[in-house]
C-alpha atoms as a PDB file:
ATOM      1  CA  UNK A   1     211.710 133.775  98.806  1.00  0.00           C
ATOM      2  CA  UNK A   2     211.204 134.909 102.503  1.00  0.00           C
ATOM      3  CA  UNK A   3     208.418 132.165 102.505  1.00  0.00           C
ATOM      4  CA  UNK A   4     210.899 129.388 101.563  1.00  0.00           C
ATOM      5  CA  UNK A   5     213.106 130.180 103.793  1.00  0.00           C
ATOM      6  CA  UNK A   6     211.267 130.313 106.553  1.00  0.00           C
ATOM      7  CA  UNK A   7     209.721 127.346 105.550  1.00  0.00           C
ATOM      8  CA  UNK A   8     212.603 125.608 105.272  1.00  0.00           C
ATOM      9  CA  UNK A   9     214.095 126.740 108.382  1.00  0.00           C
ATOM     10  CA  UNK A  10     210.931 125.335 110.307  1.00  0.00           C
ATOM     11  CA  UNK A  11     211.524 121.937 108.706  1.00  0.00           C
ATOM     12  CA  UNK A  12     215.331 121.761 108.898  1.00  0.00           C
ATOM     13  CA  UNK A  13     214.529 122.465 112.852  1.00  0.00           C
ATOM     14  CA  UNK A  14     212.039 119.645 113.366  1.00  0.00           C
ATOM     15  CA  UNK A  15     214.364 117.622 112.040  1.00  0.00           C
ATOM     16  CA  UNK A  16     217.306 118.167 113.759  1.00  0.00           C
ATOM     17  CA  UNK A  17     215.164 117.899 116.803  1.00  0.00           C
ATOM     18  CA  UNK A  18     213.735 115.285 116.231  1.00  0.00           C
ATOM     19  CA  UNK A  19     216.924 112.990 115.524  1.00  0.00           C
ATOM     20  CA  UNK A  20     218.002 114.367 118.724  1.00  0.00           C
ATOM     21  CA  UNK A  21     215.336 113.411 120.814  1.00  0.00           C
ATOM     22  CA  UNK A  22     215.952 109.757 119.116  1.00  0.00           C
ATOM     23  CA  UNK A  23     219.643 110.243 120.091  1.00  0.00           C
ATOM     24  CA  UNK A  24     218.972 110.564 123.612  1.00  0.00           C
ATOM     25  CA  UNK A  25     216.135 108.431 123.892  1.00  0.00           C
ATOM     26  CA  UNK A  26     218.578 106.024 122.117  1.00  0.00           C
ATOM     27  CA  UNK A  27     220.646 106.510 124.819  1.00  0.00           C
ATOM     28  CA  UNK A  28     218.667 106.208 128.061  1.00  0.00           C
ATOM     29  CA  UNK A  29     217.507 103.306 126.406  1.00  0.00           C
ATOM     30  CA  UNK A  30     221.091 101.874 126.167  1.00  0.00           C
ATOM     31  CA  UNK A  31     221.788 103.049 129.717  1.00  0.00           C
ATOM     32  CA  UNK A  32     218.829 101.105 131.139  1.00  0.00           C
ATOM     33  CA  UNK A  33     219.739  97.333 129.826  1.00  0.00           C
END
């Protein structure tokens, strides 16, 4: 169970991270044109 969890946690991270590193490159990207 602790496994999971942690395993989950890891994932659910790089996720969210990695949308919001899109999100702002997204954005500098919209601020350059």
């Amino acid at each position: 169970m602790t496994f999971n969890n942690a395993y989950f946690v890891s994932y659910f991270s790089n996720f969210y991270w990695f949308n919001l590193k899109q999100h702002i490159s997204d954005s500098t990207l919209q601020q350059l044109k």
